[in-house]
C-alpha atoms as a PDB file:
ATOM      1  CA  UNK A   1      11.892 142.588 277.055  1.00  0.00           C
ATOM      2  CA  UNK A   2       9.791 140.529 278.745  1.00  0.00           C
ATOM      3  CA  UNK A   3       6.840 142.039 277.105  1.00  0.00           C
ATOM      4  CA  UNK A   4       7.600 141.059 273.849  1.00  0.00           C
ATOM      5  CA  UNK A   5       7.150 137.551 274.730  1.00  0.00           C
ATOM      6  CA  UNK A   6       3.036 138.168 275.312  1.00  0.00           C
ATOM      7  CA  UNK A   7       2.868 141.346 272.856  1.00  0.00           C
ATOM      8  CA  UNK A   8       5.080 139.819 269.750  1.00  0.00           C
ATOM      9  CA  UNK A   9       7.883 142.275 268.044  1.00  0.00           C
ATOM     10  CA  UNK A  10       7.274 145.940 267.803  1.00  0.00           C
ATOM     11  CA  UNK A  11       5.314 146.878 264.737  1.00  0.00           C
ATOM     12  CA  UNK A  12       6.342 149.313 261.651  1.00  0.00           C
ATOM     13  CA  UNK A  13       5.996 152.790 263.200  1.00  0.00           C
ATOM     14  CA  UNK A  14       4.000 153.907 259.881  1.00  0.00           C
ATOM     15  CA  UNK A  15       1.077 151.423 260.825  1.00  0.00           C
ATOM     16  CA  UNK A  16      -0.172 153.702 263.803  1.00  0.00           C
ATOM     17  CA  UNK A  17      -2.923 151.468 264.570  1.00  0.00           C
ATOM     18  CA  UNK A  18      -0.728 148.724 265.425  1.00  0.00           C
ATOM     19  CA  UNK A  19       1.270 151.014 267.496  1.00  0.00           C
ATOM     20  CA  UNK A  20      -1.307 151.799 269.393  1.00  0.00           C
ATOM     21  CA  UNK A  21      -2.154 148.344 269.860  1.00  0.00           C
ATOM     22  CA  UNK A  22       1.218 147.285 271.388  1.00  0.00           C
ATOM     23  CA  UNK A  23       1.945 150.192 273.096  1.00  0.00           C
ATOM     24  CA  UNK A  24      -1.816 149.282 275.178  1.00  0.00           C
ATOM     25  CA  UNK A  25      -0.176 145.763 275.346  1.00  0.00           C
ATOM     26  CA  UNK A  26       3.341 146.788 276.444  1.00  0.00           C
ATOM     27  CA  UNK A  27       1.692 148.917 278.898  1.00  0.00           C
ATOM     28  CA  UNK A  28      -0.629 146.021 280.698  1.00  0.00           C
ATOM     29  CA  UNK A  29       2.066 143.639 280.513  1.00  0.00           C
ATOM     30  CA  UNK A  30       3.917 146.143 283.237  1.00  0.00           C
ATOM     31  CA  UNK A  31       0.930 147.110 285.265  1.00  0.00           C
ATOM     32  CA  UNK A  32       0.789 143.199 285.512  1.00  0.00           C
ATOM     33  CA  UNK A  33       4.284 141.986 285.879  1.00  0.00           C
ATOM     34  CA  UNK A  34       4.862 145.092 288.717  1.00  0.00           C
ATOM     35  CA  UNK A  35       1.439 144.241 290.515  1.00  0.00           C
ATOM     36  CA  UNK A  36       2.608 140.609 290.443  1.00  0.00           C
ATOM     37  CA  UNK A  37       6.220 141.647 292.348  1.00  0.00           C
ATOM     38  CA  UNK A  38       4.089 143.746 294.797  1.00  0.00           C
ATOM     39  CA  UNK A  39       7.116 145.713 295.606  1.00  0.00           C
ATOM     40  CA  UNK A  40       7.053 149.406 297.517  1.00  0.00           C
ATOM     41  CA  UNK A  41      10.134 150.065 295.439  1.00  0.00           C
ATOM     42  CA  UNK A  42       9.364 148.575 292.541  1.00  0.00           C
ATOM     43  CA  UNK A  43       6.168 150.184 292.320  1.00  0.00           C
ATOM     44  CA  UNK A  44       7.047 153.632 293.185  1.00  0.00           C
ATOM     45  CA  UNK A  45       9.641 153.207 290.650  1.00  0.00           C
ATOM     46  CA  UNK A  46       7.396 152.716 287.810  1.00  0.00           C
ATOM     47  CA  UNK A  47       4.877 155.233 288.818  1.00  0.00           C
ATOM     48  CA  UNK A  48       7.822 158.137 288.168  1.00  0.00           C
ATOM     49  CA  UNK A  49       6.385 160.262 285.208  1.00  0.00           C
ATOM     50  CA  UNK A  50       8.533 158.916 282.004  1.00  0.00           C
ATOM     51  CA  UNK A  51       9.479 155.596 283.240  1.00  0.00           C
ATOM     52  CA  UNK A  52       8.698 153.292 280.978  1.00  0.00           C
ATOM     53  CA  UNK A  53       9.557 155.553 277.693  1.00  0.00           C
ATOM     54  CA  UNK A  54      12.829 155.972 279.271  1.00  0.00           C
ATOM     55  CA  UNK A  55      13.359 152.083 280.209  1.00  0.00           C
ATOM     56  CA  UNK A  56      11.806 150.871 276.786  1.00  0.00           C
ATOM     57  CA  UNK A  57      13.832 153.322 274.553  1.00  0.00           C
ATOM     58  CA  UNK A  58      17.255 151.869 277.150  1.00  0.00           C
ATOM     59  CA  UNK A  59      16.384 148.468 276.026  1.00  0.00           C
ATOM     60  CA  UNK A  60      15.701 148.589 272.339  1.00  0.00           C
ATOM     61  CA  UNK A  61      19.260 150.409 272.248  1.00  0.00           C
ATOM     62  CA  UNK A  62      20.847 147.927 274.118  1.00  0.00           C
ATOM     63  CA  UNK A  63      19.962 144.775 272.126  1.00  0.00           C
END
């Protein structure tokens, strides 16, 4: 993902604090990349409840 590019590889789940930290990252690298497209459907897209927990777990099983 794009994200991992400006957040660095996903950390080991057992250090929560990290987690946290990249999930926060993960997160604002979206809100950022989908403000930048400035897309209706792009945007309505990514506000669907689950949507990027669904897309995130798709990619890391698709590598």
């Amino acid at each position: 993902m794009a994200s991992d590019e400006v957040c660095g590889d996903q950390p080991d789940i057992r250090n929560l604090t990290a987690v946290i930290h990249y999930r926060g990252c993960v997160k604002s690298a979206v809100d950022r990349a989908v403000a930048e497209v400035d897309a209706p459907l792009v945007t309505a897209l990514y506000d669907r409840p689950g949507f990027i927990a669904n897309n995130r777990f798709l990619a890391e099983n698709n590598r």
